[in-house]
Protein backbone atom coordinates (compact mmCIF):
# COMPACT_ATOMS: atom_id res chain seq x y z
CA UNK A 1 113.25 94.34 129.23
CA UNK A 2 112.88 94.47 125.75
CA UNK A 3 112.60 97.64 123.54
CA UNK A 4 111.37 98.11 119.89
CA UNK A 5 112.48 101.30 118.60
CA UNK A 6 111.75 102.67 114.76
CA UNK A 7 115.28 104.76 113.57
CA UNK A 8 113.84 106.52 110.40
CA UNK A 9 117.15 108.03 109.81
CA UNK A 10 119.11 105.02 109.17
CA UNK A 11 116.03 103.18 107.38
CA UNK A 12 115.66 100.42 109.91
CA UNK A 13 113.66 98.85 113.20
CA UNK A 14 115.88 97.72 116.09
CA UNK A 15 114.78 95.50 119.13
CA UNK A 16 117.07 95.99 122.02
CA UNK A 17 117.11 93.96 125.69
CA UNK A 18 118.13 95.82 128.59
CA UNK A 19 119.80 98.59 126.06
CA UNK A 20 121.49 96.11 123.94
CA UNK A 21 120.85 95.13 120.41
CA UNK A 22 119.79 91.75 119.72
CA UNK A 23 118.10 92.32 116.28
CA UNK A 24 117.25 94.66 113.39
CA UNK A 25 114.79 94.44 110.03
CA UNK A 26 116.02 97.04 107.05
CA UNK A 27 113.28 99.20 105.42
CA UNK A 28 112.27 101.79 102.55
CA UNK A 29 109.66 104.11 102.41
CA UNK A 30 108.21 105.61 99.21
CA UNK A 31 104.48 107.81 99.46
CA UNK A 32 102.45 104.90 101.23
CA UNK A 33 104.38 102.06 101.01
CA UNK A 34 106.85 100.46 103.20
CA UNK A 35 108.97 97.80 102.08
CA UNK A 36 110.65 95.38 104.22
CA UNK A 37 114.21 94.48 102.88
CA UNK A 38 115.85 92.35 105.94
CA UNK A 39 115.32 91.37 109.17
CA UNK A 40 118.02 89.49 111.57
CA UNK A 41 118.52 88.87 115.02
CA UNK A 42 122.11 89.53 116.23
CA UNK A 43 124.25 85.90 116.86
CA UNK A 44 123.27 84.46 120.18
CA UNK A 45 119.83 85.73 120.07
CA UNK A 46 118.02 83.37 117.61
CA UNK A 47 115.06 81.16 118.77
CA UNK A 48 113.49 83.36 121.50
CA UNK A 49 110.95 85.24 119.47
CA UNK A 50 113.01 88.22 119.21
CA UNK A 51 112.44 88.39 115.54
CA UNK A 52 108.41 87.78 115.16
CA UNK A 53 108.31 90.37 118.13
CA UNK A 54 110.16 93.31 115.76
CA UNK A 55 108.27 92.05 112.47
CA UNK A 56 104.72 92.59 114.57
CA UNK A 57 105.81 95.75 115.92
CA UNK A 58 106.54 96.48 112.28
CA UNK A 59 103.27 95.20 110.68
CA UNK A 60 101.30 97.18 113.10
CA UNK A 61 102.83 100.48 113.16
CA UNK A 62 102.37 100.47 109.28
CA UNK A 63 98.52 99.44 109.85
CA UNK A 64 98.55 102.34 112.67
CA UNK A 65 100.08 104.90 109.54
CA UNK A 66 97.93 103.47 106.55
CA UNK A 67 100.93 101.94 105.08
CA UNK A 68 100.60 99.40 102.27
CA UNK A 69 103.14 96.96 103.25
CA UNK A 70 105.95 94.82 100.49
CA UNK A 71 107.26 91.69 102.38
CA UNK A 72 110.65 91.33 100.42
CA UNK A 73 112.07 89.83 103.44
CA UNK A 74 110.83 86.28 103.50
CA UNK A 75 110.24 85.96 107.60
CA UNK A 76 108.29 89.46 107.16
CA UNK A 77 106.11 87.70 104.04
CA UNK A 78 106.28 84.24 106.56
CA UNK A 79 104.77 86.60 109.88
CA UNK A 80 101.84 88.03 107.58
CA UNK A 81 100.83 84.31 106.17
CA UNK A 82 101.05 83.03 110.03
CA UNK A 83 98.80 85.53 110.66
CA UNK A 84 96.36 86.30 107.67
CA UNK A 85 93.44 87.69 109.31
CA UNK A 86 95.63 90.53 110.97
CA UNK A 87 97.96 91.53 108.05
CA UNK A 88 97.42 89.95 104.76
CA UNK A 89 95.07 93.01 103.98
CA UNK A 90 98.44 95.13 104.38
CA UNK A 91 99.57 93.65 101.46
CA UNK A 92 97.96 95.04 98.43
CA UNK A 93 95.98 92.33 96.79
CA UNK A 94 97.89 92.34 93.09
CA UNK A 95 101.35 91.77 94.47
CA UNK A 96 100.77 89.35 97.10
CA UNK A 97 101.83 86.18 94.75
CA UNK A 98 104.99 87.55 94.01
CA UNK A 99 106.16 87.17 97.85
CA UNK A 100 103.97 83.85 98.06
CA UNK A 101 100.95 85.18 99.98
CA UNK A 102 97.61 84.15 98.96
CA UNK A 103 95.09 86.72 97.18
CA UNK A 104 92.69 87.21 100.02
């Protein structure tokens, strides 16, 4: 079973399977803004979606908490130009070029 859990305290988003921890993604939060520093999955766990799993959970609590949202990890800036139409708007419109994302 797989578990996404946010751990505000330590600044970071863990996904665990059956209660162990196969990947995290780093964070910092200043007013309404949430920027995403790192994201990893733990050796041995690369390749099964573990990652694009956390960085959705991720994208869509800060949607959920009007969060604007700063990709400075590349897979978290890759996830949201997969999937424009769900999370480019996260991403205020002036910075988007500087983590490659199109302006609208």
């Amino acid at each position: 079973m797989i578990t996404i859990r946010q751990r505000p305290d330590d600044h970071r988003w863990e996904i665990h399977e059956h209660e162990e921890l196969v990947g995290l993604a780093n964070y910092e939060l200043a007013d309404d803004t949430v920027s995403f520093t790192h994201t990893e999955t733990l050796p041995g766990n690369g390749g099964r979606g573990l990652a694009k799993q956390l960085v959705v959970a991720m994208l869509d609590d800060a949607r959920a908490n009007d969060l604007s949202v700063l990709p400075y990890c590349s897979y978290v800036a890759k996830v949201i130009a997969e999937q424009p139409a769900e999370y480019l708007g996260l991403v205020p419109n002036h910075r988007r070029a500087q983590f490659g994302l199109p302006a609208s």
